[in-house]
Protein backbone atom coordinates (compact mmCIF):
# COMPACT_ATOMS: atom_id res chain seq x y z
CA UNK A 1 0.00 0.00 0.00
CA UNK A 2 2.63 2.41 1.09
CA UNK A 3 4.59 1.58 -2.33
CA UNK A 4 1.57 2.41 -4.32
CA UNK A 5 0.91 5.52 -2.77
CA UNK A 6 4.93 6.57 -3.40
CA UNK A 7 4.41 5.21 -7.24
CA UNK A 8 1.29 7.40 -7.53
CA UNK A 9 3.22 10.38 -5.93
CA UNK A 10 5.40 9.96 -8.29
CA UNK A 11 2.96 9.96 -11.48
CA UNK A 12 1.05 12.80 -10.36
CA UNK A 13 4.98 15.12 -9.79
CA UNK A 14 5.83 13.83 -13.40
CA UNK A 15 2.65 14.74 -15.02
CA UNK A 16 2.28 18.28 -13.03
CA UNK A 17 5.80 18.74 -14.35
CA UNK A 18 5.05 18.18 -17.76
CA UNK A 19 1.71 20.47 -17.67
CA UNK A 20 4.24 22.95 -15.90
CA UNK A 21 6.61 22.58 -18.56
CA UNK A 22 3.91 22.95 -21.50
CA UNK A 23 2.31 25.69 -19.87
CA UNK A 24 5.64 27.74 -20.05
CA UNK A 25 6.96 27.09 -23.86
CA UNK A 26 2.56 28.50 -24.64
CA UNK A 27 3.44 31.66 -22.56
CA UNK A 28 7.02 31.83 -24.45
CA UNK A 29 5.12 31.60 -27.86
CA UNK A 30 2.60 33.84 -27.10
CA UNK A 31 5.03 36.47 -25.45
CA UNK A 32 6.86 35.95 -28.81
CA UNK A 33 3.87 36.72 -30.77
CA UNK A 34 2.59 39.74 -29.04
CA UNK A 35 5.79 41.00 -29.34
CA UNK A 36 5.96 41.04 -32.66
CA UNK A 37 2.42 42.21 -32.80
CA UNK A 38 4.23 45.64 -31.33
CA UNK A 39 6.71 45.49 -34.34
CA UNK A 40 4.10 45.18 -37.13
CA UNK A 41 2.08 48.00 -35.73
CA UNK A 42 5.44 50.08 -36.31
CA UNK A 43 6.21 48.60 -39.60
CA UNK A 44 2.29 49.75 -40.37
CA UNK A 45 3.14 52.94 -39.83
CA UNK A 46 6.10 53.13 -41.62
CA UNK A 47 4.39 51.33 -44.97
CA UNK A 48 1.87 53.99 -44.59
CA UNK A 49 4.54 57.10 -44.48
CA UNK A 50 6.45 55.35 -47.71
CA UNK A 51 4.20 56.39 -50.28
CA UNK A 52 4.53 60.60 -49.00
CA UNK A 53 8.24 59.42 -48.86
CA UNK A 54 8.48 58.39 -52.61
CA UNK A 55 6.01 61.59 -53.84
CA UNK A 56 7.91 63.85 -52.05
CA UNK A 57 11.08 62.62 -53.62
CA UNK A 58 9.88 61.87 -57.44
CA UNK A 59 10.50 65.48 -58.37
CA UNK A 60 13.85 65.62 -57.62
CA UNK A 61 14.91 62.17 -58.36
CA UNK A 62 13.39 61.68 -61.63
CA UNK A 63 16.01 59.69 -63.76
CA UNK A 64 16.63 57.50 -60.36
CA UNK A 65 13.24 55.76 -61.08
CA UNK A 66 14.91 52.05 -59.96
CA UNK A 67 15.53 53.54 -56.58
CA UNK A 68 11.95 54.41 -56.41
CA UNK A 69 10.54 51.42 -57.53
CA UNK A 70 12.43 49.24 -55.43
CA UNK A 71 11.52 50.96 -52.33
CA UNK A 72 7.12 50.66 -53.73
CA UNK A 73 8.13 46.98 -54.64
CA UNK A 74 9.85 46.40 -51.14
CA UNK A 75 6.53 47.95 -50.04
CA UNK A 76 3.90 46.10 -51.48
CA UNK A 77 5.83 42.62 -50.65
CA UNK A 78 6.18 43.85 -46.86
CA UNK A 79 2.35 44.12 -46.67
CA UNK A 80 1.31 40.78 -48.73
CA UNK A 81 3.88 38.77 -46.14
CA UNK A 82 1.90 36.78 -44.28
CA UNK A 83 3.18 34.52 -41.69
CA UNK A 84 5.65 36.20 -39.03
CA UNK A 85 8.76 34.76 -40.92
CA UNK A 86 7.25 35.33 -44.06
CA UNK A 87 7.06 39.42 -42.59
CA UNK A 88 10.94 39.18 -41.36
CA UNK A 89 12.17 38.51 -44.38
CA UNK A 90 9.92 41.40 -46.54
CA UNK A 91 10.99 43.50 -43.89
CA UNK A 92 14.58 43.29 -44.20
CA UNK A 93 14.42 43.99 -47.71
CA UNK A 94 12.16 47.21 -47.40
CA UNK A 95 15.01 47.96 -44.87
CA UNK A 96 17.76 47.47 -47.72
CA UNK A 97 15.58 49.57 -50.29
CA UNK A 98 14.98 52.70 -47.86
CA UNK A 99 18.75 52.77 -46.83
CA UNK A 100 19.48 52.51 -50.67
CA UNK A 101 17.16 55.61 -50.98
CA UNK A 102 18.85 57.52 -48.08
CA UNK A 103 21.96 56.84 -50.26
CA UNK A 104 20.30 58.33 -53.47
CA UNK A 105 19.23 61.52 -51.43
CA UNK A 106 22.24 62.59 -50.30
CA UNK A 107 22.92 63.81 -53.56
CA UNK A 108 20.54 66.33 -54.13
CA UNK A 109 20.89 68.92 -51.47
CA UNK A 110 17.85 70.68 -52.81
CA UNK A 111 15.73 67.71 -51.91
CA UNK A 112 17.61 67.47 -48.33
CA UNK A 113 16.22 71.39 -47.58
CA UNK A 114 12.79 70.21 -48.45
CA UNK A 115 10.65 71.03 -45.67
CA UNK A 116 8.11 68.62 -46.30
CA UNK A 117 10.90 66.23 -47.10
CA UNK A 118 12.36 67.00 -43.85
CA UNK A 119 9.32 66.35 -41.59
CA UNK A 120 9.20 63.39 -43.80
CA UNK A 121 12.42 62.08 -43.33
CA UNK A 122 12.00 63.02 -39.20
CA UNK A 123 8.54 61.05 -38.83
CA UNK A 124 10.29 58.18 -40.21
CA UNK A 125 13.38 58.51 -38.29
CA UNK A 126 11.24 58.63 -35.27
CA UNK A 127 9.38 55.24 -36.83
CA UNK A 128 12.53 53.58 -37.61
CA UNK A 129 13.89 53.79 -33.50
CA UNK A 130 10.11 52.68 -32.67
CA UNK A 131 10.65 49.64 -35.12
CA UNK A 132 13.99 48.11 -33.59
CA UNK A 133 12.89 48.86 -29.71
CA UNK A 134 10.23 46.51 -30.64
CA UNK A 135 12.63 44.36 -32.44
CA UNK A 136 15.02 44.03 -29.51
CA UNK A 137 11.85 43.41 -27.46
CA UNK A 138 10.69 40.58 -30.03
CA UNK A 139 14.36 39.63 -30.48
CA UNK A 140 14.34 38.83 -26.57
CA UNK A 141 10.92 37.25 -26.35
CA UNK A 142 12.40 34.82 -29.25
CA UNK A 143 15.61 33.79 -27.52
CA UNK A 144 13.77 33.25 -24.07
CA UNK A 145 11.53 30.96 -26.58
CA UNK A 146 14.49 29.08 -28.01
CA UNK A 147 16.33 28.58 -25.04
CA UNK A 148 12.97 26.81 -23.40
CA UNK A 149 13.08 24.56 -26.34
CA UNK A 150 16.66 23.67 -26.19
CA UNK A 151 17.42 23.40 -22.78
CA UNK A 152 16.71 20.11 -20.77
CA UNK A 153 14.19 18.97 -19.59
CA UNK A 154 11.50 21.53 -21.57
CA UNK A 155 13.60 20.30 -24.72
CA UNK A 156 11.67 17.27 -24.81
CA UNK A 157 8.12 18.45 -24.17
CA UNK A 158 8.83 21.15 -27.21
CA UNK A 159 10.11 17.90 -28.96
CA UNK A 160 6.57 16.35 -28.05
CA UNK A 161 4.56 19.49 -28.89
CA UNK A 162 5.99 20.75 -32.02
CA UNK A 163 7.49 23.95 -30.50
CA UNK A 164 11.43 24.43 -32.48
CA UNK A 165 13.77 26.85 -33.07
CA UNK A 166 12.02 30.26 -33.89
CA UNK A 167 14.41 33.04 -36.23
CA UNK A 168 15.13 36.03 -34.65
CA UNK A 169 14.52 39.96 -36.53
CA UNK A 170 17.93 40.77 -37.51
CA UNK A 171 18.91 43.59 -39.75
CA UNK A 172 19.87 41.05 -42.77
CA UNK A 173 21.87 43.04 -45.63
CA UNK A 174 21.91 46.03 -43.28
CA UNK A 175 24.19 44.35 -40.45
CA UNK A 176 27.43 45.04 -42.21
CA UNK A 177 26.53 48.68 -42.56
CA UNK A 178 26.08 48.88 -38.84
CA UNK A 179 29.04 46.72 -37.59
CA UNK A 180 31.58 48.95 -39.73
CA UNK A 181 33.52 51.59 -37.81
CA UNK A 182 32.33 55.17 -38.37
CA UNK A 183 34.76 57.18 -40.13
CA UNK A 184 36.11 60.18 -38.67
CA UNK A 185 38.19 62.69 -41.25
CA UNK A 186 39.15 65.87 -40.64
């Protein structure tokens, strides 16, 4: 009787364990996805600012059409993405287009004393630090999500459950332009 009753302990710690360990890798996802529910409300605003970007820039850019179009193309793929991967990856490129435009803009200094431009170029400045505190904050809620699922013994209940390896936001193409070195001449 006493053995039975230690056997049964037993069963009833291992299965409040695994409930315990299920319930964590659900709050993990979820805290995942509602933080990237925080970055696509950002990246909302900022496809929504692109198009006064581009108008306010076609007269002065005229015979730099590719720029332009990249950018609207970058655009339009960033809002069809779908799944939150699917999003990542648009975004990165839209990323890669808009730096390409800051590039093109920095030759026409007429265009740079714009003041529409300006408050144009400001708003989505402001957007832009909005976009990658939510990033880091998705970024986070991702790692805490992949360590769960790689770390023993929650590694096997993710195994179980289908939970894996989720990608993080990174800056893609962009990364190289922010690890190099400013440089200083005088």
């Amino acid at each position: 009787m006493g053995t039975l009753l230690v056997i049964l302990a037993v069963i009833v710690i291992f299965i409040l364990m695994i409930i315990s360990l299920y319930n964590r890798l659900v709050r993990l996802r979820n805290n995942r996805e509602q933080a990237f529910a925080d970055v696509d409300v950002q990246l909302k605003q900022r496809h929504d600012m692109i198009p006064q970007l581009v108008e306010a820039v076609k007269g002065y850019m005229g015979h730099e059409r590719g720029v332009l179009t990249a950018v609207t193309e970058a655009r339009t793929n960033a809002m069809k993405a779908s799944g939150i991967n699917e999003k990542i990856a648009a975004e990165t490129k839209l990323s890669a287009a808009l730096e390409g435009l800051r590039v093109s803009v920095e030759a026409y200094p007429d265009l740079k004393a714009s003041q529409n431009f300006m408050e144009l170029q400001t708003e989505i400045a402001d957007i832009e630090n909005k976009i990658a505190a939510a990033r880091r904050f998705f970024n986070s809620a991702t790692k805490e999500l992949n360590v769960a699922t790689e770390v023993f013994p929650s590694n096997i209940i993710a195994t179980l459950f289908n939970f894996k390896r989720e990608p993080l936001f990174e800056l893609g193409e962009q990364r190289a332009a922010v690890e190099e070195p400013p440089q200083v001449k005088f």
